[in-house]
Protein backbone atom coordinates (compact mmCIF):
# COMPACT_ATOMS: atom_id res chain seq x y z
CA UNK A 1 10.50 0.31 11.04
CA UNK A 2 12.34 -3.57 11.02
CA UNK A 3 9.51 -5.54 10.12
CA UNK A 4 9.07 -5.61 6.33
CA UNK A 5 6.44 -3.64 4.66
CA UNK A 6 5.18 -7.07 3.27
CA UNK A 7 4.51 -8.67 6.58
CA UNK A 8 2.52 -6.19 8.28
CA UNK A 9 -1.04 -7.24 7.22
CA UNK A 10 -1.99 -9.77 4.41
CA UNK A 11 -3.88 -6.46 2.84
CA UNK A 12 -3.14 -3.23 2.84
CA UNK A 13 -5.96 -0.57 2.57
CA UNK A 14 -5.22 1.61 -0.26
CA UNK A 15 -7.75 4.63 1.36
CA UNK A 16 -8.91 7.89 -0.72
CA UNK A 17 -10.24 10.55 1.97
CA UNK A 18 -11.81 14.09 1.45
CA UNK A 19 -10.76 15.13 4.82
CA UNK A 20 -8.23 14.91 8.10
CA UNK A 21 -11.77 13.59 10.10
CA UNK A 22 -12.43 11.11 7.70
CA UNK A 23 -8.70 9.69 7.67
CA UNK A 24 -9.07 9.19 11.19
CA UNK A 25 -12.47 7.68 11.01
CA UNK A 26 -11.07 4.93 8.50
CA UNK A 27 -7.99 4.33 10.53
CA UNK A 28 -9.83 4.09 14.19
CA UNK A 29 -12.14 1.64 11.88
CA UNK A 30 -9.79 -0.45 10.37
CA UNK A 31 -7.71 -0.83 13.69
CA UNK A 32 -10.71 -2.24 15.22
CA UNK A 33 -11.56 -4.83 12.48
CA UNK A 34 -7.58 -6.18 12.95
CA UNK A 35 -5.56 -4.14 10.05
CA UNK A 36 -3.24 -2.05 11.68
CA UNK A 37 -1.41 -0.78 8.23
CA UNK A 38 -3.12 2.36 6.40
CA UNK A 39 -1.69 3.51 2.71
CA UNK A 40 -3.08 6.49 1.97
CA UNK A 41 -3.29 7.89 -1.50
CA UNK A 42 -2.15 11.60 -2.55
CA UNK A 43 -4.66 11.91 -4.68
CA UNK A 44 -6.93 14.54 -2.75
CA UNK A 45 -5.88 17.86 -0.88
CA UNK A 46 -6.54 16.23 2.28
CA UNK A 47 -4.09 13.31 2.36
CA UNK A 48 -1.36 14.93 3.82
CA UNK A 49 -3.43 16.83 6.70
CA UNK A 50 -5.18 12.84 7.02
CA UNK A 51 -1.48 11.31 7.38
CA UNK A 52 -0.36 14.14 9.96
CA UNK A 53 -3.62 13.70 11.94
CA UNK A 54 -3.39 9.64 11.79
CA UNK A 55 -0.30 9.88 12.89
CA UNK A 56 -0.73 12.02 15.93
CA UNK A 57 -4.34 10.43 16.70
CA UNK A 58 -4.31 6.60 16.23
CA UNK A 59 -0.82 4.98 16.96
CA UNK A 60 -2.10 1.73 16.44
CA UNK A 61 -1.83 1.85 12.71
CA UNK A 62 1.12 2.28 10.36
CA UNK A 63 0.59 5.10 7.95
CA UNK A 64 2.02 5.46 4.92
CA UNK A 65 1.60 7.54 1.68
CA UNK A 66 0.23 6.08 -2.42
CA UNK A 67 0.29 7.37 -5.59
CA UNK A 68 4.12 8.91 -4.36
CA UNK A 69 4.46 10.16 -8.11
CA UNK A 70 7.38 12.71 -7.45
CA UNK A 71 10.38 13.48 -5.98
CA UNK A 72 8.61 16.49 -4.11
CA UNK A 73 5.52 14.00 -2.84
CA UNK A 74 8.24 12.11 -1.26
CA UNK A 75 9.29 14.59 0.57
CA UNK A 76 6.27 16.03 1.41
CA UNK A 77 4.91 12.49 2.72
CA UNK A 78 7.88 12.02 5.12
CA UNK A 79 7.34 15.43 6.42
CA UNK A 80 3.94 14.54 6.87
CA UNK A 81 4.77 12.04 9.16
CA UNK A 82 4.37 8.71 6.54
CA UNK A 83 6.02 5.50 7.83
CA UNK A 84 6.37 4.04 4.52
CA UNK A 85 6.06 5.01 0.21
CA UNK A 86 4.11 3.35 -2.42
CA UNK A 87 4.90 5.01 -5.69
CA UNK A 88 2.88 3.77 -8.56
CA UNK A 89 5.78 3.51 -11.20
CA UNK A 90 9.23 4.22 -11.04
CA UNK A 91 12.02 6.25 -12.06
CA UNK A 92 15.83 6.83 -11.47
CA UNK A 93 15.31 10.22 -9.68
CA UNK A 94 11.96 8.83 -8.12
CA UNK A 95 13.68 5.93 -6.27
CA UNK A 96 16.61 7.96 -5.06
CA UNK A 97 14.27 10.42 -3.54
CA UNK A 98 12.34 7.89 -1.65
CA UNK A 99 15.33 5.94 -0.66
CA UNK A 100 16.31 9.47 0.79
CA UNK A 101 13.91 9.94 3.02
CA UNK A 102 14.92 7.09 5.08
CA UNK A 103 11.44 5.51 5.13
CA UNK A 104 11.07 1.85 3.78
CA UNK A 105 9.22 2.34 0.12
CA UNK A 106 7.51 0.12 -2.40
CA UNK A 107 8.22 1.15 -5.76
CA UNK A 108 5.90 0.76 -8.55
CA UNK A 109 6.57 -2.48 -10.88
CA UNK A 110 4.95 -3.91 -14.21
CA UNK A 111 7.40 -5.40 -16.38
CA UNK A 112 10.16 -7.72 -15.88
CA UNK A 113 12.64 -4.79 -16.99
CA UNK A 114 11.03 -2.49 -14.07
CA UNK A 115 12.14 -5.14 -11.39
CA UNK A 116 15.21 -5.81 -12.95
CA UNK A 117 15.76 -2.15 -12.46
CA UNK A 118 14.60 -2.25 -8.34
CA UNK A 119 16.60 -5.22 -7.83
CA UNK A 120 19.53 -3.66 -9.66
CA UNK A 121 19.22 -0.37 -7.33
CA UNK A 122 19.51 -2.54 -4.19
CA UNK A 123 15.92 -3.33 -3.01
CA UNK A 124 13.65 -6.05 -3.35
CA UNK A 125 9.99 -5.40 -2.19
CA UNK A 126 8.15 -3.74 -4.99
CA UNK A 127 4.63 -3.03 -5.60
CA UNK A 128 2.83 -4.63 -8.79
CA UNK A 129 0.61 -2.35 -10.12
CA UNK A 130 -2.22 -2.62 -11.74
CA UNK A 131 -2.01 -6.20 -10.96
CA UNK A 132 -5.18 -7.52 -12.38
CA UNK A 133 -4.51 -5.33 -15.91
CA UNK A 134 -1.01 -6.30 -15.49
CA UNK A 135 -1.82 -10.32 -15.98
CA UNK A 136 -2.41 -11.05 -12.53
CA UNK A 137 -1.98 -13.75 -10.90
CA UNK A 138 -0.01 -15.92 -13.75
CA UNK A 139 2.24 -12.57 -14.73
CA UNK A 140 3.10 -12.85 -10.87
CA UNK A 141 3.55 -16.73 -10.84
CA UNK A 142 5.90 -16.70 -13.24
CA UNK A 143 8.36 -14.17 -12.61
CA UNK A 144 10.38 -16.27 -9.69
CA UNK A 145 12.09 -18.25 -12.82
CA UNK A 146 13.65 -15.44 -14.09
CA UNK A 147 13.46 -12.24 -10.67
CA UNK A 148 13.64 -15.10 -7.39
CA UNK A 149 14.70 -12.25 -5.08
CA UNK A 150 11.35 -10.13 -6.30
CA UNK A 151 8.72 -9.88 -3.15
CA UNK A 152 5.83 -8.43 -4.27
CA UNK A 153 2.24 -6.15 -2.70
CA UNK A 154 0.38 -6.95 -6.22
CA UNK A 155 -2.22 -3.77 -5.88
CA UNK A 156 -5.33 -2.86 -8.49
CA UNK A 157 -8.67 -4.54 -9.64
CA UNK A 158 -7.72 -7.44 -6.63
CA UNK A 159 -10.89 -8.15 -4.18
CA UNK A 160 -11.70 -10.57 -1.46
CA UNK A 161 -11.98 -13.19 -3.42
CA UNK A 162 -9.06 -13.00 -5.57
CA UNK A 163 -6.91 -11.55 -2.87
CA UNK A 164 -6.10 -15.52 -1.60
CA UNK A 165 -5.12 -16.68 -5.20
CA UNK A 166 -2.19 -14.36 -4.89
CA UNK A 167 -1.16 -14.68 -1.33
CA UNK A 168 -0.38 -17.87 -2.00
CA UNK A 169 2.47 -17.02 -4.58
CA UNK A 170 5.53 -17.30 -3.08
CA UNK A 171 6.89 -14.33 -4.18
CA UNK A 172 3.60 -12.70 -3.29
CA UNK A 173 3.98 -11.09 0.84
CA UNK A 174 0.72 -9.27 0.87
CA UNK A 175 -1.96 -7.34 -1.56
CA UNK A 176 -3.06 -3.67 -1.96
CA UNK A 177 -6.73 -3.05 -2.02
CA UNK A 178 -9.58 -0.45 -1.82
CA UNK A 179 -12.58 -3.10 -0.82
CA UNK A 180 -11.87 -2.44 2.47
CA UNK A 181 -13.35 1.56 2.22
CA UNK A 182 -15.43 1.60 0.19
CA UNK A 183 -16.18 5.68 -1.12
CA UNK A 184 -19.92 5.62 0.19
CA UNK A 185 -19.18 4.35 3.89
CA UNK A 186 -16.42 6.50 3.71
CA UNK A 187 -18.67 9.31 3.10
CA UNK A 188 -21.03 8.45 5.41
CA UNK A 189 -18.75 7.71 8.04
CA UNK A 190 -20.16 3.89 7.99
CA UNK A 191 -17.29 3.05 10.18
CA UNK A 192 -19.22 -0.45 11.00
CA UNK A 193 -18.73 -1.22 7.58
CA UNK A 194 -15.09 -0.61 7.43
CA UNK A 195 -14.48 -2.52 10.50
CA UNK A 196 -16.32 -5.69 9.37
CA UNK A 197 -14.14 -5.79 5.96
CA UNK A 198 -11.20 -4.87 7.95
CA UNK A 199 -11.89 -8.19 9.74
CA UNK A 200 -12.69 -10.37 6.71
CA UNK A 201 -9.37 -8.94 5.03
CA UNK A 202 -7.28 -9.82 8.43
CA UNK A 203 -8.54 -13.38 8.50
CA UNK A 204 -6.86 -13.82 4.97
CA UNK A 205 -3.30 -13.89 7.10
C-alpha cells in the first residue's frame, strides 16, 4: 500500500468482534456509510478468522490488525491477511518485527522519548495512545516544537465531537475511534447504525 496509513479516512474504526460474521457485518457497514479503512483489535479469538474473512469478502475496505502487542501477533496478523499494524506501545524487538512483515505499521506513542525512539528507527507515523489520558489535544499541539517530522492517528477516549479539535493539528493525519461500532449494534447486527456513524465520521474529512 503507497498511500499513507494517515490519509486513508479522517477516522479509523478501532472494531472489537466476537465472530468472522460479525467482522464482515461491520466492514460491509462501514463501507457503505463512506469509511473504507477497518483496524481490528486482537483482543478476541475471532479477530484473526474476522481479518481473513474481511479480507477475502469485502475488498472495499483496508484491514488491518490493533492491540499488535507481540512479535508473534505480528506475524500472525500478516498471515492473516492484515494490510497494516497498530501496536499499542512499543518496543525494540516489537518494531523490528512489524517492520518485518513488510506491511506499513503504526507504532504505539505517549511520551516525547517514545517518538524520539520511532523517529530514530526510521519512521514517522505513530499512533498516540490513549490520547485523551495522554493530554490530548494540547500534549499533541505541542510536540511539533520539539518532534516536527511526528504524524500522528491520536486513538482512545476521542468521539465525534472531539475528533475535529485534533484533525486540525497539523501534525495530527487522522484519529482512532470505537464510536463508530458501538458493542450493542454490533451484537445485534444493527448494521444501519454502523453505517449512519460511518457517514457522520467520513464527513469529518
Amino acid at each position: 500500500m503507497s498511500e499513507s496509513l494517515l490519509s486513508l479516512s479522517p477516522v479509523i474504526p478501532v472494531v472489537v468482534v466476537d465472530s468472522a460474521e460479525q467482522g464482515v457485518g461491520v466492514a460491509r457497514a462501514l463501507v457503505a456509510g463512506g469509511i473504507k479503512v477497518i483496524e481490528l483489535t486482537l483482543r478476541t479469538d475471532a479477530a484473526l478468522d474476522a481479518i481473513r474473512a474481511i479480507a477475502a469478502e469485502v475488498p472495499d475496505i483496508v484491514v488491518g490488525a490493533g492491540t499488535v502487542t507481540t512479535p508473534a501477533r505480528a506475524k500472525l496478523a500478516a498471515e492473516a491477511g492484515s494490510k497494516f499494524l497498530v501496536s499499542p506501545g512499543l518496543t525494540p524487538s516489537l518494531l523490528k518485527a512489524m517492520a518485518d512483515t513488510g506491511l506499513p505499521f503504526l507504532p504505539g506513542t505517549a511520551t516525547v522519548s517514545e517518538v524520539l525512539s520511532v523517529l530514530e528507527a526510521g519512521y514517522t507515523e505513530m499512533k498516540f495512545f490513549p490520547a485523551e489520558a495522554s493530554g490530548g489535544v494540547a500534549y499533541l499541539g505541542s510536540l511539533p516544537t520539539v518532534t516536527p517530522d511526528a504524524r500522528f492517528c491520536p486513538t482512545g477516549g476521542i468521539r465525534l465531537t472531539t475528533a475535529p479539535d485534533y484533525l486540525k493539528l497539523a501534525n495530527v493525519g487522522c484519529v482512532g475511534g470505537t464510536w463508530l461500532t458501538p458493542a450493542d449494534a454490533l451484537a445485534t447486527g444493527d448494521w444501519d447504525r454502523v453505517t449512519a456513524l460511518a457517514a457522520e465520521a467520513a464527513a469529518l474529512g
